[in-house]
N, C-alpha and C. Protein backbone atom coordinates (compact mmCIF):
# COMPACT_ATOMS: atom_id res chain seq x y z
N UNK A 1 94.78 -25.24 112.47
CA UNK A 1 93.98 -25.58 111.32
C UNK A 1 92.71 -24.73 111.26
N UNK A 2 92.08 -24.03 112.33
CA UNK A 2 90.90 -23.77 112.26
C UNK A 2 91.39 -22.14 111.95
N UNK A 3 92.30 -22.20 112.45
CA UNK A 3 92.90 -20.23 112.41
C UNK A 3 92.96 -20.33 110.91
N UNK A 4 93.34 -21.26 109.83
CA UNK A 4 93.89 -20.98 108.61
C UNK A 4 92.03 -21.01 107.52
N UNK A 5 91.23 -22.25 108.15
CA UNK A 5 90.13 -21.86 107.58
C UNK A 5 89.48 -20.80 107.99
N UNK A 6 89.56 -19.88 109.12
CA UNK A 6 89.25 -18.42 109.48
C UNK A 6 89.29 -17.90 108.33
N UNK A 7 90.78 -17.92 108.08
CA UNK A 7 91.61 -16.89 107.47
C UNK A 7 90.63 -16.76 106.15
N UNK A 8 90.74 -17.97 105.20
CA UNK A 8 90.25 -18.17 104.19
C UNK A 8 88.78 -18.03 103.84
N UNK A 9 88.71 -18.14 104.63
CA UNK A 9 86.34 -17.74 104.94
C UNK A 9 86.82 -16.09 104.86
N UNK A 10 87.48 -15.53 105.52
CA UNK A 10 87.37 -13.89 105.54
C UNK A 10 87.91 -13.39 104.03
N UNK A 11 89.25 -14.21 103.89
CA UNK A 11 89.28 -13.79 102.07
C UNK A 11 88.60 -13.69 101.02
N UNK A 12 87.84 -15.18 100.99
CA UNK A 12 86.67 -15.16 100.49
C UNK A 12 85.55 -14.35 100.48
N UNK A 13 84.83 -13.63 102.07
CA UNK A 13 84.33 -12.91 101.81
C UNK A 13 84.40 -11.49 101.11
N UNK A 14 85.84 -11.11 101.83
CA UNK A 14 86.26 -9.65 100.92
C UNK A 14 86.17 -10.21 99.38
N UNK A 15 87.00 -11.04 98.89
CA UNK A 15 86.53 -11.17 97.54
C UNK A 15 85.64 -11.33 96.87
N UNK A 16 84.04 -11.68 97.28
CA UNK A 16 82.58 -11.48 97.02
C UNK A 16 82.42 -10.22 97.43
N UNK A 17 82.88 -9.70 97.84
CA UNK A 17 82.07 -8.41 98.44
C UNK A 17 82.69 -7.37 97.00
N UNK A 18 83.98 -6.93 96.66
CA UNK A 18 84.48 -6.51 95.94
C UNK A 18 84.10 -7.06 94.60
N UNK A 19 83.61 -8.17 94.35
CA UNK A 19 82.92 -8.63 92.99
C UNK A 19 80.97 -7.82 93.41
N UNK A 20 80.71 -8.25 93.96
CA UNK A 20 79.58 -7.53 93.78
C UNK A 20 79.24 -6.23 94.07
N UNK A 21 80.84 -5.31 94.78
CA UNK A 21 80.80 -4.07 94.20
C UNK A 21 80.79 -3.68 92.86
N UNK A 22 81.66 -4.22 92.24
CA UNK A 22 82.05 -3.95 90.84
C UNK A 22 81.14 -4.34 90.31
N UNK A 23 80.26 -5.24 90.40
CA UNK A 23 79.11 -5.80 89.13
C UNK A 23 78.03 -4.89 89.58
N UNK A 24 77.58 -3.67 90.42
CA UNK A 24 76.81 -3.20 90.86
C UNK A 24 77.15 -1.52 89.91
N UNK A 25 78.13 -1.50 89.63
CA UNK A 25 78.79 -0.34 89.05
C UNK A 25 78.84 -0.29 87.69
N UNK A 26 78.30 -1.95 86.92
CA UNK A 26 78.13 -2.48 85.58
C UNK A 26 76.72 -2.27 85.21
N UNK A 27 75.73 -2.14 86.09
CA UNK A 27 74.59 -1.89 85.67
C UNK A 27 74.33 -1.55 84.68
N UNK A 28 73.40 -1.88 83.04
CA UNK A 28 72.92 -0.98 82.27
C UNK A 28 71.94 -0.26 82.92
N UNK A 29 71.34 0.93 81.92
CA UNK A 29 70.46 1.98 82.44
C UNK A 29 68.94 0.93 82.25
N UNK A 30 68.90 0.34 81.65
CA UNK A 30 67.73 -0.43 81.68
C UNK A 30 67.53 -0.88 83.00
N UNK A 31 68.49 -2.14 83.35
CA UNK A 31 68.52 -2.31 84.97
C UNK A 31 68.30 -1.78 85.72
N UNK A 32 69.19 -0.23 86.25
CA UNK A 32 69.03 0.44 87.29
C UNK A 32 67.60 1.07 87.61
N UNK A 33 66.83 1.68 86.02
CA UNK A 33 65.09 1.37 86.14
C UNK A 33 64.39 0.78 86.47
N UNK A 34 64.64 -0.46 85.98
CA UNK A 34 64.06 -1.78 86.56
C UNK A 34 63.64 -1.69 87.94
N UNK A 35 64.79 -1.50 88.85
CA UNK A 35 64.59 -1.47 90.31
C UNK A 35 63.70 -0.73 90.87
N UNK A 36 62.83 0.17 90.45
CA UNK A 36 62.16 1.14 90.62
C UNK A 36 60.85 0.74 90.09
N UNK A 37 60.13 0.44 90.94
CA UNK A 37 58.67 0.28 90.29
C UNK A 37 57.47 1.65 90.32
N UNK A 38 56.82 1.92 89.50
CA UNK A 38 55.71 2.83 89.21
C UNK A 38 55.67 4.12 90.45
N UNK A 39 54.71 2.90 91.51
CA UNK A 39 54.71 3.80 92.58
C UNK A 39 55.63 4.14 93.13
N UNK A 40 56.53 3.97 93.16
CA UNK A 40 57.82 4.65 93.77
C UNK A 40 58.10 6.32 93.59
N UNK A 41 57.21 6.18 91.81
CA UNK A 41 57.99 7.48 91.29
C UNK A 41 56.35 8.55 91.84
N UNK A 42 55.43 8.18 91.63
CA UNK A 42 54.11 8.92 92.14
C UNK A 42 54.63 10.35 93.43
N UNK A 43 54.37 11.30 93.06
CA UNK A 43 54.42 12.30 94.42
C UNK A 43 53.83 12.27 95.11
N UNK A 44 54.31 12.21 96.87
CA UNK A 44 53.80 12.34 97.92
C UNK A 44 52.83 13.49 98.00
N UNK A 45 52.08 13.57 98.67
CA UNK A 45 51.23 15.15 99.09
C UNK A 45 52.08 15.91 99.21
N UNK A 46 51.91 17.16 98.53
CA UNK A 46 52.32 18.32 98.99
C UNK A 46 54.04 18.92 98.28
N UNK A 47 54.32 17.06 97.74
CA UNK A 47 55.47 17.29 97.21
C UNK A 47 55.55 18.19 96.04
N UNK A 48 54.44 18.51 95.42
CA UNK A 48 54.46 19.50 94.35
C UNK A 48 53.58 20.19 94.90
N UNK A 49 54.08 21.61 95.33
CA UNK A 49 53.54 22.45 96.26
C UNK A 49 51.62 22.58 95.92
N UNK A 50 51.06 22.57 97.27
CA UNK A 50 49.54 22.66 97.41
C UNK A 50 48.84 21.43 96.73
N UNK A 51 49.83 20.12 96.29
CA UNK A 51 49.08 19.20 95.40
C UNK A 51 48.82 18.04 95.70
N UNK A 52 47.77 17.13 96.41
CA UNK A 52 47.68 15.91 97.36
C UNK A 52 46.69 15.02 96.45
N UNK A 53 47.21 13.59 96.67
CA UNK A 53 46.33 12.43 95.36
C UNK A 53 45.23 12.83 96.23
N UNK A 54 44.04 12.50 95.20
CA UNK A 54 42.78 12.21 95.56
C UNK A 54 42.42 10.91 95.24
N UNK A 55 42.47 10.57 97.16
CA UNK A 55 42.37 9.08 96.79
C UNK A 55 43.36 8.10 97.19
N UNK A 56 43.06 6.88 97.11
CA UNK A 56 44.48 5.98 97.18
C UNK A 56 44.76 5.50 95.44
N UNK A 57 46.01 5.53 94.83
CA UNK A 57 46.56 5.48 93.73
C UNK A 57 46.08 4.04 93.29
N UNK A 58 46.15 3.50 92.55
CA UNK A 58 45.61 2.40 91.47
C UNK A 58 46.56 2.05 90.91
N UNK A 59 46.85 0.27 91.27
CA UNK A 59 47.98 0.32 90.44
C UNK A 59 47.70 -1.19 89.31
N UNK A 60 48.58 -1.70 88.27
CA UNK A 60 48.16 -2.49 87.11
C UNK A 60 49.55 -3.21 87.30
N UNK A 61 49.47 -4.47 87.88
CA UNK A 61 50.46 -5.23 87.95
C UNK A 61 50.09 -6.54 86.84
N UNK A 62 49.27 -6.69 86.12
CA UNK A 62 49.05 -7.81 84.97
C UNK A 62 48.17 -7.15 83.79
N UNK A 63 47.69 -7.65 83.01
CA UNK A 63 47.06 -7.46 81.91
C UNK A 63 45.68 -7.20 81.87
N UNK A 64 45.01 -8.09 83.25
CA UNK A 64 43.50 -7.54 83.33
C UNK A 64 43.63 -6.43 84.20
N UNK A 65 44.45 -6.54 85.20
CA UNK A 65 44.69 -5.09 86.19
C UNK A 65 44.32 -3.53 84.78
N UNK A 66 45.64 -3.73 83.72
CA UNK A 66 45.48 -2.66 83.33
C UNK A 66 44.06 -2.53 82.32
N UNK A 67 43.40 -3.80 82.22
CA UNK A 67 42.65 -3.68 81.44
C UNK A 67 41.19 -2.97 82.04
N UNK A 68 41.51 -3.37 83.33
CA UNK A 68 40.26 -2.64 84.45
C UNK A 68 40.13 -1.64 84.89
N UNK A 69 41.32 -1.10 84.30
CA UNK A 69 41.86 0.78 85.03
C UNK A 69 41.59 1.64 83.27
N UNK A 70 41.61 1.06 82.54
CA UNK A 70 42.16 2.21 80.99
C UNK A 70 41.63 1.20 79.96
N UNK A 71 41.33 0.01 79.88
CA UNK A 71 40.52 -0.31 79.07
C UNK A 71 40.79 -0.22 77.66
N UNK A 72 40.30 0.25 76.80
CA UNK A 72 40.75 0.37 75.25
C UNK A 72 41.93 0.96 75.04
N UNK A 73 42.77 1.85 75.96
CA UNK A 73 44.18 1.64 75.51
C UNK A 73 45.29 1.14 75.81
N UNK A 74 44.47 0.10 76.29
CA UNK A 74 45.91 -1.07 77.60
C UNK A 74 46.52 -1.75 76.20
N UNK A 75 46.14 -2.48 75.10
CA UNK A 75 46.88 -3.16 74.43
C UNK A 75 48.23 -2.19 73.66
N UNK A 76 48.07 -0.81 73.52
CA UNK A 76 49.34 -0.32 73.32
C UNK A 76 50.33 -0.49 74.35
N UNK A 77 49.92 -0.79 75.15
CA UNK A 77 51.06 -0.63 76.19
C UNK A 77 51.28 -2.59 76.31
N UNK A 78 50.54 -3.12 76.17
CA UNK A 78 50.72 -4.35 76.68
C UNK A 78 51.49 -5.17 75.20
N UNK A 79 51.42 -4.53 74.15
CA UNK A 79 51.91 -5.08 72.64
C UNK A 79 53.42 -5.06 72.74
N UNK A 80 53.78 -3.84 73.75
CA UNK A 80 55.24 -3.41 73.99
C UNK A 80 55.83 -3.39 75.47
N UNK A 81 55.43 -4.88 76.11
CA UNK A 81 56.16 -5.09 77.19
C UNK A 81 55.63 -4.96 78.55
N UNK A 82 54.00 -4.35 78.49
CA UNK A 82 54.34 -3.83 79.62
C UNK A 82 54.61 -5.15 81.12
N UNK A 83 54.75 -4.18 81.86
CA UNK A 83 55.07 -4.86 83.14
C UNK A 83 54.23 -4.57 84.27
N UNK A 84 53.69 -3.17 84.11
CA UNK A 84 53.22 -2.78 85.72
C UNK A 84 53.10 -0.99 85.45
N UNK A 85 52.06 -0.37 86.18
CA UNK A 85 51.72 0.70 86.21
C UNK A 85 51.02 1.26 87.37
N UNK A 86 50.99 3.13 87.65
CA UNK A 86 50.74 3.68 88.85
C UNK A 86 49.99 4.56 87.95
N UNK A 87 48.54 5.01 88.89
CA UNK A 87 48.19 5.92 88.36
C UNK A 87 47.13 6.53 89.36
N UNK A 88 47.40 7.82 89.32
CA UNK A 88 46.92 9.05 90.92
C UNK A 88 46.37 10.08 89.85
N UNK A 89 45.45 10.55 90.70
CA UNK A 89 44.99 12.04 90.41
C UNK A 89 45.37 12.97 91.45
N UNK A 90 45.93 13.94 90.73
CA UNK A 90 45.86 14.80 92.02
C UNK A 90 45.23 16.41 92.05
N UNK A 91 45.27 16.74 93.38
CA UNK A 91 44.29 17.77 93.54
C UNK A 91 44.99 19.16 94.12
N UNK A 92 44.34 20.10 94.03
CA UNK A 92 45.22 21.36 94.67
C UNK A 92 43.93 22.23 95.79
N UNK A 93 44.09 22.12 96.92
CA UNK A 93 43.02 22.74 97.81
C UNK A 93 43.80 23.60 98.44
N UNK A 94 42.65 24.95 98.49
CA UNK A 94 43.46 25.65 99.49
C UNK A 94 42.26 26.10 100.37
N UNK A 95 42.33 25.58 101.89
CA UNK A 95 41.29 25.44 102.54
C UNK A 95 40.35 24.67 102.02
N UNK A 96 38.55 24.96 101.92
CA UNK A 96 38.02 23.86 101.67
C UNK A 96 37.61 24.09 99.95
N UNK A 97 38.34 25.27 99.29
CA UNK A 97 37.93 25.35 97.88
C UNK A 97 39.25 24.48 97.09
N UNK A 98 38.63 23.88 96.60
CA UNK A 98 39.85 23.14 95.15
C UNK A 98 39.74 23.01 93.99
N UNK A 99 40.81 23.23 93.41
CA UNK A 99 40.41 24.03 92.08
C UNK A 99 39.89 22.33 91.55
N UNK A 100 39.27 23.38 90.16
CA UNK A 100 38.79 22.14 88.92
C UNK A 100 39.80 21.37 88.47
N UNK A 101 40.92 22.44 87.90
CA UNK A 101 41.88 21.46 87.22
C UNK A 101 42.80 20.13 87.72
N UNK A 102 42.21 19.07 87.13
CA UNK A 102 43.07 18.02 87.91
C UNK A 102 43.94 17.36 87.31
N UNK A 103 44.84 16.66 88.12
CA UNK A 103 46.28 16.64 87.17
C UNK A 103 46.18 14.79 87.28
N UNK A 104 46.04 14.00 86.28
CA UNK A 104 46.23 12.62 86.28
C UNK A 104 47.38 12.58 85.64
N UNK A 105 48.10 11.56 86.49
CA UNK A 105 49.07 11.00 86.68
C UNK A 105 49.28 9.66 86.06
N UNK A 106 50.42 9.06 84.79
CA UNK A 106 50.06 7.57 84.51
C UNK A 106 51.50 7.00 84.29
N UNK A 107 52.11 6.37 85.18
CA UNK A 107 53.04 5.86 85.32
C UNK A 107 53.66 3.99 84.87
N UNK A 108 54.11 4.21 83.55
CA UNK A 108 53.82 3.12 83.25
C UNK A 108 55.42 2.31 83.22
N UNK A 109 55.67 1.06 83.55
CA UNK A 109 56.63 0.18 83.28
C UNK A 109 56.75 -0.61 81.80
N UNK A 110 57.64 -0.43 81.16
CA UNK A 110 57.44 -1.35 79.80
C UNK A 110 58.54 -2.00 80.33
N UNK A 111 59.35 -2.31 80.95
CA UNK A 111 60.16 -3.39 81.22
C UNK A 111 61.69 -3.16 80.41
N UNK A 112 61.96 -2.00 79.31
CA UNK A 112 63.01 -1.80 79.07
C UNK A 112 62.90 -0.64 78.15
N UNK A 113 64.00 0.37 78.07
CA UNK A 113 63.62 1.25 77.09
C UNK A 113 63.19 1.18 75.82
N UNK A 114 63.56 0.14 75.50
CA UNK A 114 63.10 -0.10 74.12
C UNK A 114 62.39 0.03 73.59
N UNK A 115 61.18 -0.64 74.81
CA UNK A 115 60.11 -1.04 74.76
C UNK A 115 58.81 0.42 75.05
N UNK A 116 59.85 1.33 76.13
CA UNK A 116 58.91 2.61 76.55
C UNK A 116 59.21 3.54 74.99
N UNK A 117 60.13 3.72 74.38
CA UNK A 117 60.07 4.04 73.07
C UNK A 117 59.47 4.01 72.25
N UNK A 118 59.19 2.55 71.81
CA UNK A 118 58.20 1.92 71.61
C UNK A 118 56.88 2.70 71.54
N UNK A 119 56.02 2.86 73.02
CA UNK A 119 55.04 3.09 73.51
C UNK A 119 54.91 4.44 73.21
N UNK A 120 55.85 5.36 73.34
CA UNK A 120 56.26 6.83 72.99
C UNK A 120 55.48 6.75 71.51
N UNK A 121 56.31 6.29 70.93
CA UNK A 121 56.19 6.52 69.14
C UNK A 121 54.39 5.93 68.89
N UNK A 122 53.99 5.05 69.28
CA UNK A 122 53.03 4.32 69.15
C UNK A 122 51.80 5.23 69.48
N UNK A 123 51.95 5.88 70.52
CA UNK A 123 50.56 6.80 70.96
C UNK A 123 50.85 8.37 70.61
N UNK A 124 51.39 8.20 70.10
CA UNK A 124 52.01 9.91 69.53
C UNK A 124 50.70 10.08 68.70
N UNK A 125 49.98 11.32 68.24
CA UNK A 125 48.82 11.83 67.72
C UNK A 125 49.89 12.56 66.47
N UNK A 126 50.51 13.18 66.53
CA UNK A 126 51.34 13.84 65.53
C UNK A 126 51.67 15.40 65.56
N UNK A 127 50.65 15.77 67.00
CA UNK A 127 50.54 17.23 66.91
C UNK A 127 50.70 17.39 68.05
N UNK A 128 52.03 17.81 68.37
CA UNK A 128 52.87 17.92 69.56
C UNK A 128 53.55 18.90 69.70
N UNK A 129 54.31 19.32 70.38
CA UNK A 129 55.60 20.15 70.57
C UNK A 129 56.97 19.48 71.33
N UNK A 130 57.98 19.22 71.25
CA UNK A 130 58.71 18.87 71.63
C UNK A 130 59.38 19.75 72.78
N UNK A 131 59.66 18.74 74.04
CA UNK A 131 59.86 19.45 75.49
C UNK A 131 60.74 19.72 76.09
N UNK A 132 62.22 19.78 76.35
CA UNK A 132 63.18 19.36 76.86
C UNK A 132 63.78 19.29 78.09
N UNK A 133 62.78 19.03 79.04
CA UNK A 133 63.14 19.24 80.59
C UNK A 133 63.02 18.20 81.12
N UNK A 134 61.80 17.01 80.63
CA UNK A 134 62.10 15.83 81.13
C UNK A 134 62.08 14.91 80.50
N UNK A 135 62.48 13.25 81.06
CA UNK A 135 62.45 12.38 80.34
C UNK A 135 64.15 12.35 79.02
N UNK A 136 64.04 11.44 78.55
CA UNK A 136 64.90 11.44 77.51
C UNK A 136 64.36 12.08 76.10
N UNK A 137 63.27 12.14 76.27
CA UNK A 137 62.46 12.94 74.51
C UNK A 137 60.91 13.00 75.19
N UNK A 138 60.51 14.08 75.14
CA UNK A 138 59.43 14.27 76.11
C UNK A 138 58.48 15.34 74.85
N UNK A 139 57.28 15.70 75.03
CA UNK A 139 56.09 16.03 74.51
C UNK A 139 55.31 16.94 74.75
N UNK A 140 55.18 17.91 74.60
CA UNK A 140 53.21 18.66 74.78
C UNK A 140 52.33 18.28 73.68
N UNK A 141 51.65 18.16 74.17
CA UNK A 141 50.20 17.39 73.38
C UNK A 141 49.34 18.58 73.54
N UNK A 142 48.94 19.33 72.51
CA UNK A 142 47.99 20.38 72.59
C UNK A 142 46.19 20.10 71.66
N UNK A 143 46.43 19.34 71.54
CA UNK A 143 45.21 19.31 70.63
C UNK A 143 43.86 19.17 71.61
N UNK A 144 43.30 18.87 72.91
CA UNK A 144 42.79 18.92 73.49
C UNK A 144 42.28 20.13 73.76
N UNK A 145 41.00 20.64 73.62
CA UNK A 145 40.44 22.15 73.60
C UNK A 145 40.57 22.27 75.50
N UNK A 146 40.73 21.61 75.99
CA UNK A 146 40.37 22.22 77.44
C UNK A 146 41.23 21.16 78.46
N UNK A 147 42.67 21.33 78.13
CA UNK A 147 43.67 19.95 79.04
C UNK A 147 45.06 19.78 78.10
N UNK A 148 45.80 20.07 78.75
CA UNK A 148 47.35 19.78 78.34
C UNK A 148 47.97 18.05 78.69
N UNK A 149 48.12 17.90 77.72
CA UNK A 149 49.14 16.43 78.14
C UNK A 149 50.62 16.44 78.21
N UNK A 150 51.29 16.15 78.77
CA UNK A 150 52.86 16.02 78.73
C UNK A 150 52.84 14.57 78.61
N UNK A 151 53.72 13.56 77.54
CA UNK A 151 54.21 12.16 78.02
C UNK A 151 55.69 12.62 77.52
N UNK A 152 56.62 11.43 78.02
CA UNK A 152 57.85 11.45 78.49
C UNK A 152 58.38 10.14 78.13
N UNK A 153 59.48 10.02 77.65
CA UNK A 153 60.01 8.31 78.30
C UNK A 153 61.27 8.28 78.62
N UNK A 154 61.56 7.64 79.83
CA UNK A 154 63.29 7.52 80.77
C UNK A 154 62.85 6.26 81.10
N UNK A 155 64.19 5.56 80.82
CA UNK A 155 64.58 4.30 81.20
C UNK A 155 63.84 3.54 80.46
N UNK A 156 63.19 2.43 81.24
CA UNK A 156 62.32 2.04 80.86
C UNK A 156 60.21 2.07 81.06
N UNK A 157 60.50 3.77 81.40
CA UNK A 157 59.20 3.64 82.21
C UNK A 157 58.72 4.86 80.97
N UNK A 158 57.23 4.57 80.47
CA UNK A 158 56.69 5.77 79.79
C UNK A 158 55.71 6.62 80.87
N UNK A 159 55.86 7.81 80.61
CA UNK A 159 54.66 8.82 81.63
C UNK A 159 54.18 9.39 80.86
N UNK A 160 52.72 9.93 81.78
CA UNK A 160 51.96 10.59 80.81
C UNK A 160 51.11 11.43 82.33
N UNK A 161 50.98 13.02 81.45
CA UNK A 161 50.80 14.04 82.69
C UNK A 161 49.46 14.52 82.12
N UNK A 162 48.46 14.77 82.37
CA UNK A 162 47.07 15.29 81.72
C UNK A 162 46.68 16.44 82.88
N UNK A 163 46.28 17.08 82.75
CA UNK A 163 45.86 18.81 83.48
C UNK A 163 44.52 19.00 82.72
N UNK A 164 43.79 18.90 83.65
CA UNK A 164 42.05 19.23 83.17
C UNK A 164 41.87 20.52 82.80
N UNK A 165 42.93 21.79 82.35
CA UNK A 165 42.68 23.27 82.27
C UNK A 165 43.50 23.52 81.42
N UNK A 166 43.33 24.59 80.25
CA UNK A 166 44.17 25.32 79.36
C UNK A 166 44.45 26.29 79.22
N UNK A 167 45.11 26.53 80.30
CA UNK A 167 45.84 27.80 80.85
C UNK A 167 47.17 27.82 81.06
N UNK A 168 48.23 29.29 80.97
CA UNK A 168 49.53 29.10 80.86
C UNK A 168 49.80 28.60 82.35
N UNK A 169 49.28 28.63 83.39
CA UNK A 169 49.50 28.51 84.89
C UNK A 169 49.01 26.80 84.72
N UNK A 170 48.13 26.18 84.56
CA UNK A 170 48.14 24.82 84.42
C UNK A 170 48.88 24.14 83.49
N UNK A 171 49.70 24.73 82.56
CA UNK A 171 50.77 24.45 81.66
C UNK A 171 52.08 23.86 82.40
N UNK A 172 52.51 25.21 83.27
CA UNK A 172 53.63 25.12 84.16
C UNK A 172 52.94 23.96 85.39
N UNK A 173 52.01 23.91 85.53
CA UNK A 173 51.49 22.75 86.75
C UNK A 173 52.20 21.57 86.11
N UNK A 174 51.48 21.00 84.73
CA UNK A 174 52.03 20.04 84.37
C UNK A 174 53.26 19.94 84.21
N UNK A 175 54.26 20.25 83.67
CA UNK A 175 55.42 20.08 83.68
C UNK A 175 55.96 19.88 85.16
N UNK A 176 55.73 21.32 86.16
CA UNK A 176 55.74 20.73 87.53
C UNK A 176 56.46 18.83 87.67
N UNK A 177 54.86 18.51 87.25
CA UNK A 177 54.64 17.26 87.65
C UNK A 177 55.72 16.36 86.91
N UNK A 178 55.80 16.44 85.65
CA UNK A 178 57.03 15.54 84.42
C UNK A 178 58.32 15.60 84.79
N UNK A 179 58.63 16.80 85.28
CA UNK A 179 60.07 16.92 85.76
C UNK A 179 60.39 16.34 87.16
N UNK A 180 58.84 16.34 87.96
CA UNK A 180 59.11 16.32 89.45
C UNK A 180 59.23 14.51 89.03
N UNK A 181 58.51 13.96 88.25
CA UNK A 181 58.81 12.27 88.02
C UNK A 181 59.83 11.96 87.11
N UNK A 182 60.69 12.40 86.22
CA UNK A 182 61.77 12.36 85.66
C UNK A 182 62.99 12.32 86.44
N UNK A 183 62.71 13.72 87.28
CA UNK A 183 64.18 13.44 88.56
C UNK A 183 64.17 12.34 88.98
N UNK A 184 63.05 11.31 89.18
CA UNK A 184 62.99 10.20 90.40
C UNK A 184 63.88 8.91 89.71
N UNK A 185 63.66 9.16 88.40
CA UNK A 185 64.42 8.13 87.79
C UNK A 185 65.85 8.42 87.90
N UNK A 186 66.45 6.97 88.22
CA UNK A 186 68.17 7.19 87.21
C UNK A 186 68.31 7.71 86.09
């Protein structure tokens, strides 16, 4: 009797195990984002060659969080879902000189694409260029006399890349950075 409830405890398990293979393989793309929070996607030092946060990163897990980091433009993001956000500056030193241009980093969760779409369309200025390397529909923002913006949106997360310099070499920095956080996503 006890050999036959063995038996049946082990069937059972293979058959949970093979159901929650298969429901793991059902994922929408919303979901598989989901799993991935902000900082996850932030680059390590150095991961974008010569480029280390300054600082420890800041992150907005509620509504006053983001309201204490960005202030007058947290309700676009908070009108459309948000959930949670990462946001680093980073720096490029070589020895003890480092350059001016600094690259902020803003990593935001809206909780579903819909919703980072949403956020896309919503903060758009109108005078852009369209990008195609990262993200699902991605941006240059040129209107800034002295700083390039890149934003992006994949999955459900919107980004946004700012470069303190307007130069073709801090151009390619930024993107650098959009593509190097685009790969991180599913």
């Amino acid at each position: 009797m006890g050999r036959i409830k063995n038996v049946q405890i082990c069937w059972l398990t293979c058959i949970a195990v093979l159901i929650l293979a298969g429901c793991s393989d059902q994922l929408d793309d919303d979901d598989k984002g989901s799993m991935l929070i902000p900082a996850d996607l932030l680059p390590g030092d150095d991961e974008i060659s010569g480029w280390a946060g300054l600082g420890a990163y800041e992150e907005a897990n509620d509504y006053d969080g983001l309201y204490n980091i960005i202030n007058g433009g947290a309700e676009d993001f908070i009108d459309e879902g948000f959930v949670s956000a990462a946001f680093q500056i980073y720096e490029n030193c070589i020895g003890e000189v480092c350059s001016l241009a600094l690259v902020h980093l803003r990593i935001y969760d809206q909780g579903s694409s819909k919703n980072a779409v949403a956020v896309y369309d919503k903060v758009a200025n109108g005078i852009s260029t369209p990008w195609d390397d990262a993200g699902m529909e991605a941006r240059i923002d040129e209107i800034a006399l002295a700083a390039y913006t890149i934003e992006f949106w994949q999955e459900n997360f919107f980004v946004r890349v700012v470069i303190e310099e307007r130069t073709k070499d801090s151009l390619t920095i930024a993107k650098l950075f959009a593509s190097h956080v685009s790969s991180q996503i599913w």
